[in-house]
Protein backbone atom coordinates (compact mmCIF):
# COMPACT_ATOMS: atom_id res chain seq x y z
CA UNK A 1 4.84 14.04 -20.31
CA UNK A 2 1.34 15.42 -20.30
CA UNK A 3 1.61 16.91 -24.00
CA UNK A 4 3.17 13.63 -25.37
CA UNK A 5 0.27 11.48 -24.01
CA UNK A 6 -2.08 14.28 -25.57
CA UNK A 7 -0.44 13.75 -28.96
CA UNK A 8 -0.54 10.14 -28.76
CA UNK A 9 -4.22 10.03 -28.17
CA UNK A 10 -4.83 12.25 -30.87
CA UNK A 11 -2.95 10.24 -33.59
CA UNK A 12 -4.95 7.36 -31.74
CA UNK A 13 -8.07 9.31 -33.05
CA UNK A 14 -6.66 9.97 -36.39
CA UNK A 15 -5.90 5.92 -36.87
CA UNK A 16 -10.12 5.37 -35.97
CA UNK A 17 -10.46 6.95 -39.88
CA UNK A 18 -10.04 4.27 -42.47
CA UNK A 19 -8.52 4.00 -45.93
CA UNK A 20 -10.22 4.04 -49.02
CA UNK A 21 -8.93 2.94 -52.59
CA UNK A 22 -7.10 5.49 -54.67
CA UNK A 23 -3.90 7.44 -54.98
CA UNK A 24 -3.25 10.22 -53.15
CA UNK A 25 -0.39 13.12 -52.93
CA UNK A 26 1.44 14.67 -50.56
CA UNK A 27 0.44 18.40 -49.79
CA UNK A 28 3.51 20.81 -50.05
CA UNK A 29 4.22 22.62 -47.00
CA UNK A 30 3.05 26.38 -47.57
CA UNK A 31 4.15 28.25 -43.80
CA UNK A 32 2.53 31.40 -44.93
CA UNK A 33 1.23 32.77 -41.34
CA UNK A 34 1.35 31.64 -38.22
CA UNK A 35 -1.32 29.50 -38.09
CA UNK A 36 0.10 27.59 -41.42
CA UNK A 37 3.43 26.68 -39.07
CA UNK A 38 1.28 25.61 -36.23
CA UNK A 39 -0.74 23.73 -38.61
CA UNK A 40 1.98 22.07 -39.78
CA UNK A 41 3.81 21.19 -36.37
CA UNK A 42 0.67 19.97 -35.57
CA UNK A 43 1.00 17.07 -38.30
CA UNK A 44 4.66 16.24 -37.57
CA UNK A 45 4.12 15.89 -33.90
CA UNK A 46 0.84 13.42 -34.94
CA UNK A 47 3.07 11.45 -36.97
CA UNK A 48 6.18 11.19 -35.06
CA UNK A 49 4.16 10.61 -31.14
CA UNK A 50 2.41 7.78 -32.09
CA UNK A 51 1.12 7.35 -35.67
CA UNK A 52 3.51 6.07 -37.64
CA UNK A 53 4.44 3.25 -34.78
CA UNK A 54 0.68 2.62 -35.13
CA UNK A 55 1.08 2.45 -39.02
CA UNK A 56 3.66 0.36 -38.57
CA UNK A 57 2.27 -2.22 -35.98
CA UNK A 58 -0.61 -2.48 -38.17
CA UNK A 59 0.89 -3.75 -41.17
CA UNK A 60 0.29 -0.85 -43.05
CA UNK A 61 3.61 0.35 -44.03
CA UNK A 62 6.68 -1.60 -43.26
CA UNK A 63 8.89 -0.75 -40.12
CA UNK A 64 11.56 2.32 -40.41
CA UNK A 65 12.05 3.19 -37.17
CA UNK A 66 14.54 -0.12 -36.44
CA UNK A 67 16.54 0.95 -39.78
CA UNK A 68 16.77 4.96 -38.20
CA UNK A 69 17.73 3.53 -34.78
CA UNK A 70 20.44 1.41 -35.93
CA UNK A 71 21.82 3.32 -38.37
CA UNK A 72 21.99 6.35 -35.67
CA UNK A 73 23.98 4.29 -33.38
CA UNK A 74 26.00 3.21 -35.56
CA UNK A 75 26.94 6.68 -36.84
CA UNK A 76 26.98 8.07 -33.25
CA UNK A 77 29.85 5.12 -32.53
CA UNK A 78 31.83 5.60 -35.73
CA UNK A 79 35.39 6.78 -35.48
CA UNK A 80 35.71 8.98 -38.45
CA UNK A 81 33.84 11.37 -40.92
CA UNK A 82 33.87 9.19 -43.82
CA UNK A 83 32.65 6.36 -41.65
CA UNK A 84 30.00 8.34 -40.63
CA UNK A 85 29.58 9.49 -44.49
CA UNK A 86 29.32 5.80 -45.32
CA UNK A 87 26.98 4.88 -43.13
CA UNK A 88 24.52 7.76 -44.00
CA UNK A 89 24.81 6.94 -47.37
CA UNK A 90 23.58 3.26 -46.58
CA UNK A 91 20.77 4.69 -44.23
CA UNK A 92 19.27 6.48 -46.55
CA UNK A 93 19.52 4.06 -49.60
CA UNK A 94 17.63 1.29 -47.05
CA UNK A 95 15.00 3.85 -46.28
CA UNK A 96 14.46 5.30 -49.93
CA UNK A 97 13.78 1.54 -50.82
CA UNK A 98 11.31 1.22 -47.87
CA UNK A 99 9.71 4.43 -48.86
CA UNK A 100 9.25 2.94 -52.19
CA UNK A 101 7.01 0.13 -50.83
CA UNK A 102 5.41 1.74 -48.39
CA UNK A 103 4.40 4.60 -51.08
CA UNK A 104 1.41 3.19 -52.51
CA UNK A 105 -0.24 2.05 -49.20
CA UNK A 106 0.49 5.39 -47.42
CA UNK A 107 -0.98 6.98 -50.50
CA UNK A 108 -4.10 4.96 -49.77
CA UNK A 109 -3.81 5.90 -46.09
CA UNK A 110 -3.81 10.04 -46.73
CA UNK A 111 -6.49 9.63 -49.07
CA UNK A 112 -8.61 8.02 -46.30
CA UNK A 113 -7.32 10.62 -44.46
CA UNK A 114 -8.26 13.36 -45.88
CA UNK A 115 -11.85 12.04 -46.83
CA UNK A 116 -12.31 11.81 -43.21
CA UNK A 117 -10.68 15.11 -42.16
CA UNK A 118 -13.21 16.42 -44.69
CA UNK A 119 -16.10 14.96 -44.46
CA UNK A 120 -19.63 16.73 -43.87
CA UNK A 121 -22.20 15.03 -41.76
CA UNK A 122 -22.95 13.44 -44.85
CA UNK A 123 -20.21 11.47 -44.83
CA UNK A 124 -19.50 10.94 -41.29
CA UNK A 125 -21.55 7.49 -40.89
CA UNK A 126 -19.32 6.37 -43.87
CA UNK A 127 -16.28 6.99 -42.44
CA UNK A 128 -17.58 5.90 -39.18
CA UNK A 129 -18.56 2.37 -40.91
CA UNK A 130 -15.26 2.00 -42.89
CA UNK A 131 -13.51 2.83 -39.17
CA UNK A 132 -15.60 -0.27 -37.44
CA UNK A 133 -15.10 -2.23 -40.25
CA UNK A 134 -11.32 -1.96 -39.74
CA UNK A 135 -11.74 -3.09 -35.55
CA UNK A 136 -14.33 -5.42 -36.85
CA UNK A 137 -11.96 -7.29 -39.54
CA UNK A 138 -8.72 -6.68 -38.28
CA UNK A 139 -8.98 -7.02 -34.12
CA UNK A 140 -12.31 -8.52 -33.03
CA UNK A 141 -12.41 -11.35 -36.01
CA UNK A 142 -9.05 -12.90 -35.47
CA UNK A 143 -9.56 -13.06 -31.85
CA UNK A 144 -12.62 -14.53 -32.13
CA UNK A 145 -11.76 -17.27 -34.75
CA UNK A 146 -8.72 -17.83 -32.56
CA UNK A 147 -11.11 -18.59 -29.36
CA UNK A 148 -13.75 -20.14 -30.82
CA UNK A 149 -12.07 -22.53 -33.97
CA UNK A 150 -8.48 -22.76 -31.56
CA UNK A 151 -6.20 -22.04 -34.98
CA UNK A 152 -8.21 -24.26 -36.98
CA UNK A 153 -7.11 -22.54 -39.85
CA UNK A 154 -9.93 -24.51 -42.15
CA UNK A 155 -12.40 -23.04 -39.55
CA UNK A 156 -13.17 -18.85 -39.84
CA UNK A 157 -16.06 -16.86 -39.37
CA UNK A 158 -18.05 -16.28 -42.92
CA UNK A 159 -18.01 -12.16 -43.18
CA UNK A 160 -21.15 -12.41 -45.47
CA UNK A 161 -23.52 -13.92 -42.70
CA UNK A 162 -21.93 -11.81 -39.97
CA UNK A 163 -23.49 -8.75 -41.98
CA UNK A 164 -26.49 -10.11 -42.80
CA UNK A 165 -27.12 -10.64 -39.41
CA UNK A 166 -25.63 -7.44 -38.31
CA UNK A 167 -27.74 -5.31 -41.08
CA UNK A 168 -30.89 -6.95 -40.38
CA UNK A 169 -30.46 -6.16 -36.93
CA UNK A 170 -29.65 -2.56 -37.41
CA UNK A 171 -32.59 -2.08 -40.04
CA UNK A 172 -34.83 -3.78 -37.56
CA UNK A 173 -35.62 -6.60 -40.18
CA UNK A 174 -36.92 -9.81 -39.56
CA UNK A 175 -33.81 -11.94 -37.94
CA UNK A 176 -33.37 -16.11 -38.94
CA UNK A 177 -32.29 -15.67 -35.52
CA UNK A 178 -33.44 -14.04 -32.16
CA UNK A 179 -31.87 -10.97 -30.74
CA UNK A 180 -31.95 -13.01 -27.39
CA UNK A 181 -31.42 -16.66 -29.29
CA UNK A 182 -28.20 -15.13 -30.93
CA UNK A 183 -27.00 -14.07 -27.89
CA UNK A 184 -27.19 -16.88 -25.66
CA UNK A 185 -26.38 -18.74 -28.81
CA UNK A 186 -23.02 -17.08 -28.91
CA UNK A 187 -22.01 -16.78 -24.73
CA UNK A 188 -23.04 -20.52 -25.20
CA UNK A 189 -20.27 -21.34 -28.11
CA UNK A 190 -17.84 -18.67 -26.46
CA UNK A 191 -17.74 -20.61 -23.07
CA UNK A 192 -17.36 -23.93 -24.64
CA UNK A 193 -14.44 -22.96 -26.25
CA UNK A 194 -12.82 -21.33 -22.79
CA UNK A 195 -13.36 -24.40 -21.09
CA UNK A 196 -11.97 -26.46 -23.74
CA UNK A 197 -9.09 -24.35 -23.65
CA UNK A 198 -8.63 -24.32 -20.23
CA UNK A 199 -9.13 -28.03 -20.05
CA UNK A 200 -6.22 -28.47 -22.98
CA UNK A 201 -3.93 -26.55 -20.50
CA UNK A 202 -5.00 -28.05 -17.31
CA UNK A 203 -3.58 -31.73 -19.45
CA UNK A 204 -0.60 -29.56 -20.41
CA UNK A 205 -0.21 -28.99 -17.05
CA UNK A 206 -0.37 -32.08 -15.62
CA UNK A 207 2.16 -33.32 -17.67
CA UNK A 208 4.37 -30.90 -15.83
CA UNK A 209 3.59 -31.47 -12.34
CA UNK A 210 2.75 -35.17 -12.62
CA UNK A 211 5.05 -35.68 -10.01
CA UNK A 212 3.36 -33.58 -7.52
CA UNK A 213 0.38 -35.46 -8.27
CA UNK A 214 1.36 -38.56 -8.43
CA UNK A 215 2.69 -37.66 -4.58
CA UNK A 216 -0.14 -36.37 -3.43
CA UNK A 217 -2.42 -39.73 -4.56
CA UNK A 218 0.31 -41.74 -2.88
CA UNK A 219 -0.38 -39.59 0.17
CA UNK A 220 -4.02 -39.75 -0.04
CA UNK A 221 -3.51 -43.19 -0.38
CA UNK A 222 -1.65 -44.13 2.50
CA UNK A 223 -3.50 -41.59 4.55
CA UNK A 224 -7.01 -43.69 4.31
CA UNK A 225 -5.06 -46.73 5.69
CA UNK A 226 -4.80 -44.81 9.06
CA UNK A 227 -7.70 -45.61 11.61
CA UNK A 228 -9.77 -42.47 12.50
CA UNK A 229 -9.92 -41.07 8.90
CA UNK A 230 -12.74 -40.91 6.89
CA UNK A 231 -12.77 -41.47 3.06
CA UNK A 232 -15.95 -39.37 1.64
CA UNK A 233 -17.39 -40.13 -2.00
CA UNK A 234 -15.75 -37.02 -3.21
CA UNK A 235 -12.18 -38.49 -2.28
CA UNK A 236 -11.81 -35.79 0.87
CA UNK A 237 -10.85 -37.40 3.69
CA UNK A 238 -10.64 -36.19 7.51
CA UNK A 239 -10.45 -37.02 11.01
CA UNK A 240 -11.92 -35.71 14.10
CA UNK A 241 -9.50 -34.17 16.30
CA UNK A 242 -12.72 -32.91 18.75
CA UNK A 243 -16.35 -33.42 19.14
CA UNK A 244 -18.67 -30.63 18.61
CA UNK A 245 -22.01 -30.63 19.75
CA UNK A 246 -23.28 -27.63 18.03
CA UNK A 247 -25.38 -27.25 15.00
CA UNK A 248 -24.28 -27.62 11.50
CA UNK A 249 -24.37 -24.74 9.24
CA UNK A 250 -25.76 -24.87 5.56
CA UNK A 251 -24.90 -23.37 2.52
CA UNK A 252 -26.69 -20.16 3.17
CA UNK A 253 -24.59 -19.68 6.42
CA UNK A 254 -21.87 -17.67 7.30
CA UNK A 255 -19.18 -19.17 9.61
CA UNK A 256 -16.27 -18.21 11.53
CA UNK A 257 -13.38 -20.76 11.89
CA UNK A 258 -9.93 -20.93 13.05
CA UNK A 259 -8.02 -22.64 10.39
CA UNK A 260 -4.04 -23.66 9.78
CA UNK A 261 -2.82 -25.13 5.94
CA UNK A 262 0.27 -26.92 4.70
CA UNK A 263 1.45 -28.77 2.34
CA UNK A 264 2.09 -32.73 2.73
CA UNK A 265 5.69 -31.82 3.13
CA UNK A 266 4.56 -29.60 6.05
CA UNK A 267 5.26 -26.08 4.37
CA UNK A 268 2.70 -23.88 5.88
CA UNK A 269 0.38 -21.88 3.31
CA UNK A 270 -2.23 -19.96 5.08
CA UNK A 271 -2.98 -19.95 9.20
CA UNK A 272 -5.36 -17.64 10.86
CA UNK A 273 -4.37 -19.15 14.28
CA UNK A 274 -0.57 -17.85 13.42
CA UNK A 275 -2.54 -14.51 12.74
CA UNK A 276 -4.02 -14.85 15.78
CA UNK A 277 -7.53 -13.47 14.16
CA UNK A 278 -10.09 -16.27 13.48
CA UNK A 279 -12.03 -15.83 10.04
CA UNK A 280 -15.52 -15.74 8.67
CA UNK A 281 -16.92 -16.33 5.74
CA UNK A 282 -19.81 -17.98 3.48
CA UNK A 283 -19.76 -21.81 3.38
CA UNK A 284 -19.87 -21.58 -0.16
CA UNK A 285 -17.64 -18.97 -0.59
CA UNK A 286 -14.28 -21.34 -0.27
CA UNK A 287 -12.94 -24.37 -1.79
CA UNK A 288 -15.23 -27.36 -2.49
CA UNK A 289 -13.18 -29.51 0.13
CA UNK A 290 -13.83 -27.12 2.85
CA UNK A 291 -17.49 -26.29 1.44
CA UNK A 292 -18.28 -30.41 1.83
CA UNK A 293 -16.87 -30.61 5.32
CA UNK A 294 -18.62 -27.55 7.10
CA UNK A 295 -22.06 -28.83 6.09
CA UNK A 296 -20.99 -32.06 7.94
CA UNK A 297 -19.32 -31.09 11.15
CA UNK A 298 -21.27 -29.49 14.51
CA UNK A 299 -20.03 -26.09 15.67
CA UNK A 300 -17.49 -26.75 17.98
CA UNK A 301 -16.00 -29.37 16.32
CA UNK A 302 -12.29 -29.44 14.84
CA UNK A 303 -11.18 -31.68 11.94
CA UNK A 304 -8.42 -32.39 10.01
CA UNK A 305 -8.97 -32.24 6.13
CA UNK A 306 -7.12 -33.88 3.61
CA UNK A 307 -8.00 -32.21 0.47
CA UNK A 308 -7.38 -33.89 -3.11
CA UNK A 309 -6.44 -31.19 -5.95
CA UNK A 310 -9.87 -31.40 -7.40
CA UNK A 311 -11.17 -30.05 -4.12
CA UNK A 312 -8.72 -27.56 -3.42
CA UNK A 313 -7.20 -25.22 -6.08
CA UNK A 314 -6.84 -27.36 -9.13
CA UNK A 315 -4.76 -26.08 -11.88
CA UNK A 316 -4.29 -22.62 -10.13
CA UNK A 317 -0.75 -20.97 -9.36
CA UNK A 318 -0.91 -19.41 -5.92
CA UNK A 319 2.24 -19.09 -5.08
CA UNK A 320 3.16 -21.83 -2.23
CA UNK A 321 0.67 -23.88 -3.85
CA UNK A 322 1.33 -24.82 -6.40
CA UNK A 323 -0.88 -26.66 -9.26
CA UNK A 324 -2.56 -29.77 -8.52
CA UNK A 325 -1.59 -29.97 -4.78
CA UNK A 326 -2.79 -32.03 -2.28
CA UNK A 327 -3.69 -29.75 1.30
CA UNK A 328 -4.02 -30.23 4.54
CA UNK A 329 -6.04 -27.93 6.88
CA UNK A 330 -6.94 -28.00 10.38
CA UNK A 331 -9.99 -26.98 10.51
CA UNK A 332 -11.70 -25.03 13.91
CA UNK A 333 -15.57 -24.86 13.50
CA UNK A 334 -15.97 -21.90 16.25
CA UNK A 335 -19.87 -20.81 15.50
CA UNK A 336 -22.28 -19.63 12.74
CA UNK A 337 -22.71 -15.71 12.49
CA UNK A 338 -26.17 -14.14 12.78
């Protein structure tokens, strides 16, 4: 296992080296001493642990491995020898025509090879460039324009600019933008887009669970009919189950509680008095329903809180809860920790 996951890195390493334009042979094998056939293993085992799935996956040569795999199977299955004759023969007529196409680009690929195998420190920043160039162009770029323009496919970064700015910035030239300008500039442009996205599948979402939602509203709803609970601003709602005399902490404080969740249906979530082992944490360190109650109630006291979705979890997946619920908590304010 060890010596396969060494092989793989290394074709890993070999894949960092990028082509370059021209035609390029295949050296003949030549096992004249030992070192030649070590030499040469050396290659095969590259190739075969991990390079030419890389090849494949990155749409440099088309993929062979599917044709070998079926074709083997189906060979291993057959009945007869002239079955097995037949199918050979059509194996190896389907991958002489894919070695055909994938000739010219694999020449290109063992010419950049080579260069790179070859190359003096004189060359090394070159093939270090072309190997960037490559992440830059083929990974980084179509993430990006996927984040930022969302599959706008009118929308793409303009490779010209992107080295101008890059160049200048390695030669130290004057910049038509700020080192610290361009970066904010981008973290800026990059967040805008996540919360977009995030907001197009939080609307996605709700689509799917509007009928949790539209229970837990109806809940809310009928819940602020009830005497004894209060409807805050924010839509939370609670009701004092006992009196506490104590101070009230602030956002700065740490509190420890006793606390027991469910669901409107009841389904319990979460309980540290179950656990029998009270909690303590920051005030601002939990939800915003349970962040906007502390700073109102006295140790000592114990609430109930209604919490709306937008106060709870939101669009998050946690298991029992599930997006866009509507909680419940009982809510044990026991002291603030020194």
């Amino acid at each position: 296992m060890k010596r396969k996951s060494f092989y793989a890195l290394s074709a890993l390493a070999v894949c960092g080296l990028l082509l370059v334009s021209c035609n390029a042979g295949t050296p003949k094998a030549s096992l004249k001493t030992p070192v030649d056939s070590l030499s040469y293993a050396y290659g095969v085992n590259l190739a075969d642990q991990g390079l030419m799935q890389y090849l494949e996956q990155a749409g440099v040569i088309q993929n062979s491995s599917n044709i070998e795999y079926e074709y083997q199977m189906k060979i291993a299955a057959a009945t007869d020898s002239l079955q097995k004759q037949s199918l050979q023969k059509e194996m190896n007529a389907k991958m002489d025509s894919l070695n055909k196409v994938n000739g010219p680009k694999l020449n290109e690929f063992i010419k950049g090879l080579q260069e790179a195998l070859k190359a003096g420190d004189e060359k090394s920043a070159y093939i270090q460039g072309l190997g960037i160039g490559q992440q830059i162009s083929k990974q980084m770029l179509p993430q990006f324009n996927q984040l930022i323009f969302a599959g706008d496919s009118t929308k793409k970064i303009n490779t010209d600019q992107l080295v101008a700015g890059l160049v200048g910035t390695l030669k130290n030239q004057s910049l038509a933008i700020d080192k610290m300008t361009a970066g904010t500039y981008v973290q800026s442009e990059v967040e805008k887009a996540q919360a977009k996205e995030q907001a197009k599948q939080e609307e996605d979402l709700k689509v799917q669970y509007k009928d949790s939602i539209a229970a837990g509203e109806k809940f809310l709803a009928d819940n602020a009919k009830r005497e004894g609970v209060v409807t805050l601003p924010s839509g939370l709602q609670y009701e004092v189950l006992r009196k506490g005399t104590g101070p009230v902490p602030s956002d700065t404080d740490r509190v420890k509680v006793n606390y027991h969740g469910t669901l409107i249906n009841g389904t319990v979530f979460d309980s540290s008095v179950q656990r029998g082992e009270p909690a303590v944490f920051g005030v601002t360190q939990v939800i915003p329903g349970w962040t906007e109650a502390l700073k109102l109630m006295p140790v000592g006291s114990k609430w109930r809180l209604y919490v709306p979705y937008n106060l709870a979890y939101g669009a998050q997946d946690r298991g029992t809860i599930k997006p866009f619920s509507t909680l419940i908590f009982d809510l044990d304010l026991l002291g603030i920790e020194k």
